[in-house]
Protein backbone atom coordinates (compact mmCIF):
# COMPACT_ATOMS: atom_id res chain seq x y z
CA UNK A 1 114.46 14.86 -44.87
CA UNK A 2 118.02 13.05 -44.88
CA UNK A 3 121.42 14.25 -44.05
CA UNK A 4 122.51 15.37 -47.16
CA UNK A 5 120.20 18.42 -46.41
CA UNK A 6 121.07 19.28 -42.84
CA UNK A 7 123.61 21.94 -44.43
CA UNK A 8 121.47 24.50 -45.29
CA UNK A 9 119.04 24.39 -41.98
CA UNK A 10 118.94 26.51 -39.19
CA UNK A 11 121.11 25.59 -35.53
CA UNK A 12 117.64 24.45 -34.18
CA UNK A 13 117.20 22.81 -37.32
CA UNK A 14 120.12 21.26 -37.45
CA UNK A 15 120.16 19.86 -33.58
CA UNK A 16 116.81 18.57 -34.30
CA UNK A 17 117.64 16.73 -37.55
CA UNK A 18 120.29 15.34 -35.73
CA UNK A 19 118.61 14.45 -32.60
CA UNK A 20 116.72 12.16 -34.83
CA UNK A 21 119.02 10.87 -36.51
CA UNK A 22 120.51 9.66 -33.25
CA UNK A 23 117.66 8.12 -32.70
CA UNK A 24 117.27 6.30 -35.57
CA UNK A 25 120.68 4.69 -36.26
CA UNK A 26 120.06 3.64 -31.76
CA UNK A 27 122.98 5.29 -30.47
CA UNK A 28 120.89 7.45 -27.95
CA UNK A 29 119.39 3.85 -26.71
CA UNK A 30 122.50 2.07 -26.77
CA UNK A 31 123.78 5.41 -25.00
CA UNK A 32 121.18 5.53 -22.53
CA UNK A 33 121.54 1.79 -21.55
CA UNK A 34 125.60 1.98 -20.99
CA UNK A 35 124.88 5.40 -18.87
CA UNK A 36 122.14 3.16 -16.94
CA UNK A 37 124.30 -0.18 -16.78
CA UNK A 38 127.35 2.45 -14.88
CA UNK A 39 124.13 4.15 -12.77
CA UNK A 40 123.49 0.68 -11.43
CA UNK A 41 127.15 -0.58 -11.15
CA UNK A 42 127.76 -1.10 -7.26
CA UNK A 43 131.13 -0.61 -7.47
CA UNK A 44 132.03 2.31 -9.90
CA UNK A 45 135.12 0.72 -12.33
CA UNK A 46 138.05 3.07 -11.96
CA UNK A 47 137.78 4.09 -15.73
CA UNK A 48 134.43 4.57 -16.48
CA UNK A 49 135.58 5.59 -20.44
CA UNK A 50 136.79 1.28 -20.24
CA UNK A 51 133.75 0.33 -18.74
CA UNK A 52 131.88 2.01 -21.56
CA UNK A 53 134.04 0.64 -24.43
CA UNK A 54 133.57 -2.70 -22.90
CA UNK A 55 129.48 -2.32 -21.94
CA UNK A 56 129.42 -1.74 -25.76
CA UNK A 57 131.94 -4.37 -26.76
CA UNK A 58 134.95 -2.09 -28.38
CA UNK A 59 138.48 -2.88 -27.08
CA UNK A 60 139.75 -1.54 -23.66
CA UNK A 61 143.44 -0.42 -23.23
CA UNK A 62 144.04 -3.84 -21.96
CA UNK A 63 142.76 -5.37 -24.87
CA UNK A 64 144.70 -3.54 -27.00
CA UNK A 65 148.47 -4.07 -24.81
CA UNK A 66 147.28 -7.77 -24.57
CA UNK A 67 146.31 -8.20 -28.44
CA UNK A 68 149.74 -6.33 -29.10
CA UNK A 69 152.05 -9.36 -26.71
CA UNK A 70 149.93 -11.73 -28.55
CA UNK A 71 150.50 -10.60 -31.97
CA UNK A 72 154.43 -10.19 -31.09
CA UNK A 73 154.41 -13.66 -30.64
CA UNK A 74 153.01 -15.29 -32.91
CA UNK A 75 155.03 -13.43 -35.52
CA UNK A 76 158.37 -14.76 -33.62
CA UNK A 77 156.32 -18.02 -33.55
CA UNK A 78 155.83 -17.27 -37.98
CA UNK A 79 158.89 -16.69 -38.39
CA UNK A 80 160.35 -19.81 -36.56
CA UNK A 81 158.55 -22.19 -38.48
CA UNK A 82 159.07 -20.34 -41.62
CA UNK A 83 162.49 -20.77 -41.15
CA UNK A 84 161.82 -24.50 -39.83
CA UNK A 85 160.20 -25.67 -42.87
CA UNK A 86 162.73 -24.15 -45.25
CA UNK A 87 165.27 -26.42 -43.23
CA UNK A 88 163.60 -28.77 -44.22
CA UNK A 89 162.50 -28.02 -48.05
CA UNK A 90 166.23 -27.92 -48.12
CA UNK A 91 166.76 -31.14 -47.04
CA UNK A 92 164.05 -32.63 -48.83
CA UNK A 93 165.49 -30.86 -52.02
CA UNK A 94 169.16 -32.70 -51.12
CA UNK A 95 167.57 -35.79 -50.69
CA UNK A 96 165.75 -36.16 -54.16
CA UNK A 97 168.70 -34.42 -55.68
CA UNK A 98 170.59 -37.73 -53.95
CA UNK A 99 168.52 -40.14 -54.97
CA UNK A 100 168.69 -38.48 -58.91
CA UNK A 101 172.01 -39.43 -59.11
């Protein structure tokens, strides 16, 4: 049976239904491994929740402050050149308008 029909089951239905389905779409495998990889760590990472995101290849809190900095500047950086190149547009315009004459 599918999901659509999980609904109108029992509770041991449902956990069962769903069991499988975790099984199918490998989240209990790529579960299993993560829980394994942080078994096996020597040194157990501080934040184990970052470890996980990581192990399966999400952004950390890091990521995120570091993406944030990044993305700061470049829009400074955008905005810099946007107003570089409409120096000189402007200029460019003057010139031909110049050279109309």
């Amino acid at each position: 049976s599918n999901g659509d029909s999980i609904a109108g089951m029992s509770g041991e239905n449902k956990k069962e239904e769903f069991r499988k389905y975790l099984e199918r779409s490998g989240v209990i495998d790529a579960l299993t491994k993560v829980l394994v990889a942080l078994y096996e760590e020597p040194e157990k990472p501080a934040n184990a929740l970052d470890f996980i995101k990581q192990y399966l290849g999400a952004p950390t809190s890091g990521d995120v402050e570091t993406m944030r900095a990044e993305k700061e500047e470049l829009v400074k950086k955008n905005e810099e050149l946007t107003k570089q190149l409409e120096g000189v547009t402007a200029k460019l315009e003057g010139l031909s308008a110049g050279a109309d004459e």
